[in-house]
C-alpha atoms as a PDB file:
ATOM      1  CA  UNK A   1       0.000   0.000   0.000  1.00  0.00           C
ATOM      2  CA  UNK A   2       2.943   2.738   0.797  1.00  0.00           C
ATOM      3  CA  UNK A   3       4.552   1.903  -3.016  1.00  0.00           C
ATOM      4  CA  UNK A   4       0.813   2.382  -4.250  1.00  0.00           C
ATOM      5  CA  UNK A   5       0.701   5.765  -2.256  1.00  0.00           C
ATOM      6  CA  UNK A   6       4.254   6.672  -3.226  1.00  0.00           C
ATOM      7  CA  UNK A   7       3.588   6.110  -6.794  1.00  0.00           C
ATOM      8  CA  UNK A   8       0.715   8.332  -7.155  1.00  0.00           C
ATOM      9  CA  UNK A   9       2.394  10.975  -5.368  1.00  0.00           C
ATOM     10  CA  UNK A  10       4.968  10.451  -8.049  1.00  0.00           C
ATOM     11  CA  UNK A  11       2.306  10.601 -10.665  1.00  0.00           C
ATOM     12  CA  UNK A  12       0.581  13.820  -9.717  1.00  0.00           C
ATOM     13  CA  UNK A  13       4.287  15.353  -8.881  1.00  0.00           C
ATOM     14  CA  UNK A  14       4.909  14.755 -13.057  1.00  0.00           C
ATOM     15  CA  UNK A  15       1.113  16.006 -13.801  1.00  0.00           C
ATOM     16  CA  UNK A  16       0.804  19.183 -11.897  1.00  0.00           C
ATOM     17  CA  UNK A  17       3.715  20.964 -13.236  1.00  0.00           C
ATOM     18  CA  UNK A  18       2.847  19.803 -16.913  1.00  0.00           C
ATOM     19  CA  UNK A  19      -1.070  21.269 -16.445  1.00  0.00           C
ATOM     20  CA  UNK A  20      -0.124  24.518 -15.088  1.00  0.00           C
ATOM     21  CA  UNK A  21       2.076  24.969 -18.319  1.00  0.00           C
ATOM     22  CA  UNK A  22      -0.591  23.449 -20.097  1.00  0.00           C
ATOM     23  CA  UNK A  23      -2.864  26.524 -19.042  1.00  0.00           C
ATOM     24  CA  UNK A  24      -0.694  28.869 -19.050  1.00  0.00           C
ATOM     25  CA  UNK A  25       0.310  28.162 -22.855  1.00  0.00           C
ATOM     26  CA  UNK A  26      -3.312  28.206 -23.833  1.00  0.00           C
ATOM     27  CA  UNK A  27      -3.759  32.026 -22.317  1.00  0.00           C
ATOM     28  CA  UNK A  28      -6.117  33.800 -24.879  1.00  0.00           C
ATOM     29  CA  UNK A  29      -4.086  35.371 -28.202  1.00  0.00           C
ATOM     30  CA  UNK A  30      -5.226  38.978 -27.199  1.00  0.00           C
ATOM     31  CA  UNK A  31      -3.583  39.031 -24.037  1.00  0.00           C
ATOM     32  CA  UNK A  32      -0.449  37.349 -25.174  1.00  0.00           C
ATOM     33  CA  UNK A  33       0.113  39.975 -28.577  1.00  0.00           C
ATOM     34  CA  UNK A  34      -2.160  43.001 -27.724  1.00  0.00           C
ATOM     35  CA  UNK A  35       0.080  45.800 -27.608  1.00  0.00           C
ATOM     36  CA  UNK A  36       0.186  48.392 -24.549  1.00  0.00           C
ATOM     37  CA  UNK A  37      -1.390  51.495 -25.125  1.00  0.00           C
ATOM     38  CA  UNK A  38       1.347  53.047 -23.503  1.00  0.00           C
ATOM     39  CA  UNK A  39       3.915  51.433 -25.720  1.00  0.00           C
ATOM     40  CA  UNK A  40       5.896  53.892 -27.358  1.00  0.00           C
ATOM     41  CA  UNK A  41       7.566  51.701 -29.944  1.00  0.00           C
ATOM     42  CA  UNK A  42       4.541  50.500 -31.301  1.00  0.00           C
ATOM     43  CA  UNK A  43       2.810  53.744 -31.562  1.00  0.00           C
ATOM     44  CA  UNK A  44       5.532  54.899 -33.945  1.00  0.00           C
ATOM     45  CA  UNK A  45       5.643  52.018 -35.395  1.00  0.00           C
ATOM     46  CA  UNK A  46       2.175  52.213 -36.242  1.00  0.00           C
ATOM     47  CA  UNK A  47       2.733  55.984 -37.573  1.00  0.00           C
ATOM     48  CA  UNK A  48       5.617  55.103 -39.578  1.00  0.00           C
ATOM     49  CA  UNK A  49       3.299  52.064 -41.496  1.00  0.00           C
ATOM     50  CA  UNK A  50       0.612  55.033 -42.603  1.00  0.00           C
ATOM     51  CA  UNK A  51       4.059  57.056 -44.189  1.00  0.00           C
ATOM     52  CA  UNK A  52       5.400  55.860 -47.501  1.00  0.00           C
ATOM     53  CA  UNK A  53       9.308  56.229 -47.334  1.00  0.00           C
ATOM     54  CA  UNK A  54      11.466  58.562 -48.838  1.00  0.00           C
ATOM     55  CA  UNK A  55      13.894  55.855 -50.035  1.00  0.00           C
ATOM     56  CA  UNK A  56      12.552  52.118 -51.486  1.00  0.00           C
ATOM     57  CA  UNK A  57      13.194  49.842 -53.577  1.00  0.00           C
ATOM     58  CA  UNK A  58      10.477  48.917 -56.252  1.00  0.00           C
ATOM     59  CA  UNK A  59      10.689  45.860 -58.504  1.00  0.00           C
ATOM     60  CA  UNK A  60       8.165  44.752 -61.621  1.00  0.00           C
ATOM     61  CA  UNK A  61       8.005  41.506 -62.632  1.00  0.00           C
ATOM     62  CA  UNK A  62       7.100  41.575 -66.376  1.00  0.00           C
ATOM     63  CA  UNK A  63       8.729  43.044 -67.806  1.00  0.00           C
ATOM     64  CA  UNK A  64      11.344  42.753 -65.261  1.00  0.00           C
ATOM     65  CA  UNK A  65      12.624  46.571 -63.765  1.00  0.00           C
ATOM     66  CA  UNK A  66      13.591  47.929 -60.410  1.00  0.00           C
ATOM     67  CA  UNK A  67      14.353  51.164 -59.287  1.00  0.00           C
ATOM     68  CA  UNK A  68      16.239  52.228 -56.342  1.00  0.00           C
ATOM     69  CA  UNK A  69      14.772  55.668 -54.864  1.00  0.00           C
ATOM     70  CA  UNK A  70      17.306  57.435 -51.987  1.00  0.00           C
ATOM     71  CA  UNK A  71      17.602  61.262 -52.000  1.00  0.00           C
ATOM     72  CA  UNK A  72      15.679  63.063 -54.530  1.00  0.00           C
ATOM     73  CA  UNK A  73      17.375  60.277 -57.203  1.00  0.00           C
ATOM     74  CA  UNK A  74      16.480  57.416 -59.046  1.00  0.00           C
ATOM     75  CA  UNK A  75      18.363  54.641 -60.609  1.00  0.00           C
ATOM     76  CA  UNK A  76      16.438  52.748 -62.933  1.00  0.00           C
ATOM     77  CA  UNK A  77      17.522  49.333 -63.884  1.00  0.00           C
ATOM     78  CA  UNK A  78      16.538  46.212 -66.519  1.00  0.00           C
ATOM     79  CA  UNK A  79      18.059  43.126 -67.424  1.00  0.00           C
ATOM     80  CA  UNK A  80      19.216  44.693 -70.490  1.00  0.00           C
ATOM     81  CA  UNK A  81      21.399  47.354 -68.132  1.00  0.00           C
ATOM     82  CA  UNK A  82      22.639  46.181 -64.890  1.00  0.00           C
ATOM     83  CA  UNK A  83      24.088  49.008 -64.015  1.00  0.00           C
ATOM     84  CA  UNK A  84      21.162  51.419 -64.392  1.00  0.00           C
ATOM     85  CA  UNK A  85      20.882  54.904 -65.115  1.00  0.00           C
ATOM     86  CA  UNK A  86      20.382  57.686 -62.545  1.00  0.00           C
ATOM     87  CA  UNK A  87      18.194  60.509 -62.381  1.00  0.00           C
ATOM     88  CA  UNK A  88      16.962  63.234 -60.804  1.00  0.00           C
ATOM     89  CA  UNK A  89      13.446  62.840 -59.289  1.00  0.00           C
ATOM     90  CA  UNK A  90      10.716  65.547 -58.776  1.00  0.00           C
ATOM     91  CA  UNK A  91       8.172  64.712 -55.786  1.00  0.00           C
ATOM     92  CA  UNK A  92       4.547  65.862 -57.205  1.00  0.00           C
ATOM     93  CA  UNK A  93       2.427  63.979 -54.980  1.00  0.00           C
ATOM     94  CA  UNK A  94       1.297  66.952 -52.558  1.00  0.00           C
ATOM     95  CA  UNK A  95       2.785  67.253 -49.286  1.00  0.00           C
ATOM     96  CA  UNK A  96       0.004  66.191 -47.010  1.00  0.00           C
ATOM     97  CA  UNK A  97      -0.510  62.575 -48.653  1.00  0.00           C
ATOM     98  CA  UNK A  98       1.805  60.827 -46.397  1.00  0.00           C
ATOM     99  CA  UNK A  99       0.523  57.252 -47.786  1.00  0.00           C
ATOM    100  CA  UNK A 100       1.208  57.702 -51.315  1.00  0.00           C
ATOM    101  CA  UNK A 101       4.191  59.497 -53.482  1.00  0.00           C
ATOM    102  CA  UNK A 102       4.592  60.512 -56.740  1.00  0.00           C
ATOM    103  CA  UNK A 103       7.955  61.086 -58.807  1.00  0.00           C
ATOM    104  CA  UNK A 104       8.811  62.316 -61.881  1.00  0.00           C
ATOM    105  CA  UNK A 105      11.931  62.632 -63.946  1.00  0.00           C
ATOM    106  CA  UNK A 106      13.722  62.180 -67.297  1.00  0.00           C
ATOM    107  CA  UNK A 107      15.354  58.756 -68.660  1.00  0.00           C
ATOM    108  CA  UNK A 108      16.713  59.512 -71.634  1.00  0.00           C
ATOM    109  CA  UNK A 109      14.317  61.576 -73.822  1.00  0.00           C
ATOM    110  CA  UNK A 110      11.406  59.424 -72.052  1.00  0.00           C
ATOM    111  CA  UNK A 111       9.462  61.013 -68.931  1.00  0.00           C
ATOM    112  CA  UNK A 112       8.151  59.265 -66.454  1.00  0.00           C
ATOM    113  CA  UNK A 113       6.321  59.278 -63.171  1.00  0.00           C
ATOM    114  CA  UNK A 114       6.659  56.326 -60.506  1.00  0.00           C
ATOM    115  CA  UNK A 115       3.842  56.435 -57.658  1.00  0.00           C
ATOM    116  CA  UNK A 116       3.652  54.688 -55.102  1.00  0.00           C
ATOM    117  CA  UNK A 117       0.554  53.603 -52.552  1.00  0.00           C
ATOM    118  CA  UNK A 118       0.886  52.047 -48.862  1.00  0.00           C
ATOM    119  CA  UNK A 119      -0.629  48.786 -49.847  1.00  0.00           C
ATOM    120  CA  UNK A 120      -0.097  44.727 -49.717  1.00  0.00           C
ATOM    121  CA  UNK A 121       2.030  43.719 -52.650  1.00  0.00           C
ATOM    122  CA  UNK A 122       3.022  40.317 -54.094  1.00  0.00           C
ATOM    123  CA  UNK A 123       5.521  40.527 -56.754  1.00  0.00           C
ATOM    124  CA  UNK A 124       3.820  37.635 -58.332  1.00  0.00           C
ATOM    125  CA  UNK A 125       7.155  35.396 -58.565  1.00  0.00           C
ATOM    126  CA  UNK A 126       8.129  34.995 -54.984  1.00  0.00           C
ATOM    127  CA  UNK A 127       5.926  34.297 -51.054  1.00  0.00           C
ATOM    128  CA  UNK A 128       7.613  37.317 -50.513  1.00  0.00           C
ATOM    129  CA  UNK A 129       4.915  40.038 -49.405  1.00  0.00           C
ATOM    130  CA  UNK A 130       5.628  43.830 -49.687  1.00  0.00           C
ATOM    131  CA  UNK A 131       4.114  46.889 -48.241  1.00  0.00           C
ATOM    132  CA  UNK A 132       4.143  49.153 -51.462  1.00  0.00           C
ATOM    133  CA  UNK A 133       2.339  48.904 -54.593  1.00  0.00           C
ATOM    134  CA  UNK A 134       4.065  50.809 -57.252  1.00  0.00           C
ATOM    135  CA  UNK A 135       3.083  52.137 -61.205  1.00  0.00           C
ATOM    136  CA  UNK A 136       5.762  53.060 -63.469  1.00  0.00           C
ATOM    137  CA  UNK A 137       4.234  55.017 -66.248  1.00  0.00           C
ATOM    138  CA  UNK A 138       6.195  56.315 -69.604  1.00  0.00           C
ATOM    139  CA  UNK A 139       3.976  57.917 -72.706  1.00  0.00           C
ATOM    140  CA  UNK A 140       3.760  54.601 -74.001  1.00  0.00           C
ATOM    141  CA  UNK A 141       4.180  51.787 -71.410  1.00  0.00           C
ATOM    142  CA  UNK A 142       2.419  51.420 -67.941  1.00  0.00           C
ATOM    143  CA  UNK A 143       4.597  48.967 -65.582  1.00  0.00           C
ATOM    144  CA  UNK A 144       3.390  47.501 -61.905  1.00  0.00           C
ATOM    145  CA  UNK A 145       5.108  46.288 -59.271  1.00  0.00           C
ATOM    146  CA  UNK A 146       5.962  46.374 -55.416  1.00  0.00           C
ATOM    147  CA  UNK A 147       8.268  48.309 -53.336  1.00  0.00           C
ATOM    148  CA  UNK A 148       9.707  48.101 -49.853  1.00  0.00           C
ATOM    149  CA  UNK A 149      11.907  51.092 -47.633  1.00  0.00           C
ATOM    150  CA  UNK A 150      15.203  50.571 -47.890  1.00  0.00           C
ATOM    151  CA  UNK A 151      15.656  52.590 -44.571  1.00  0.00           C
ATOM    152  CA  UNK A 152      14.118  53.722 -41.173  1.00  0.00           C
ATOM    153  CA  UNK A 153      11.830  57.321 -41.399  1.00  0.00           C
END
């Protein structure tokens, strides 16, 4: 009768610490990834999501192009020229539309405008997800694809 006692003791001894991990593993989602009001990192975090960066990346799929925004220039790039070619870039999306931008320039003798909208973005090739939607539009040729920032706000 004592091995009998001793081996449920034994028993529950396993049990108890394995159910209160149990329940504390199955604490509702909320809780676990609600963030603090309070939270200063995620309140900017949220603010910086609604503002469309000054410097991105965008890529289009097909045809394949990708330019590379930082600092008022552009480099524009296709499989045909690695390298790219850089440009000047004009912002004329107005000033108070923090979600969206619009950029013109000159590539060549062929004008262009890239915009840009804060919106979910697959480039259609990869799983990989992007935050930008993206137009490239010449007189004759409209191109899509997705950017991403390239750094902080």
């Amino acid at each position: 009768m004592k091995a009998t006692v001793i081996r449920q003791i034994a028993i529950l001894a396993a049990i108890v610490p394995a159910a209160s991990l149990l329940f504390a593993c199955s604490a509702p989602e909320e809780a676990a990834t609600a963030p603090s009001a309070a939270d200063p990192a995620q309140t900017a975090a949220d603010e910086s999501a609604a503002i469309f960066a000054r410097n991105f990346r965008a890529i289009g799929t097909d045809p394949y192009w990708a330019a590379h925004v930082t600092d008022g220039r552009l480099r524009y790039v296709t499989p045909e020229d690695q390298e790219g070619v850089t440009v000047d870039v004009t912002q004329i999306s107005p000033a108070d539309k923090l979600d969206m931008i619009e950029l013109s320039g000159t590539i060549g003798d062929i004008p262009f405008t890239l915009s840009g909208r804060i919106e979910p973005c697959s480039d259609g090739l990869s799983d990989r997800e992007y935050p930008y939607g993206v137009t490239l539009q010449t007189d004759d040729e409209t191109m899509t694809g997705c950017a991403r920032p390239t750094d902080s706000l």
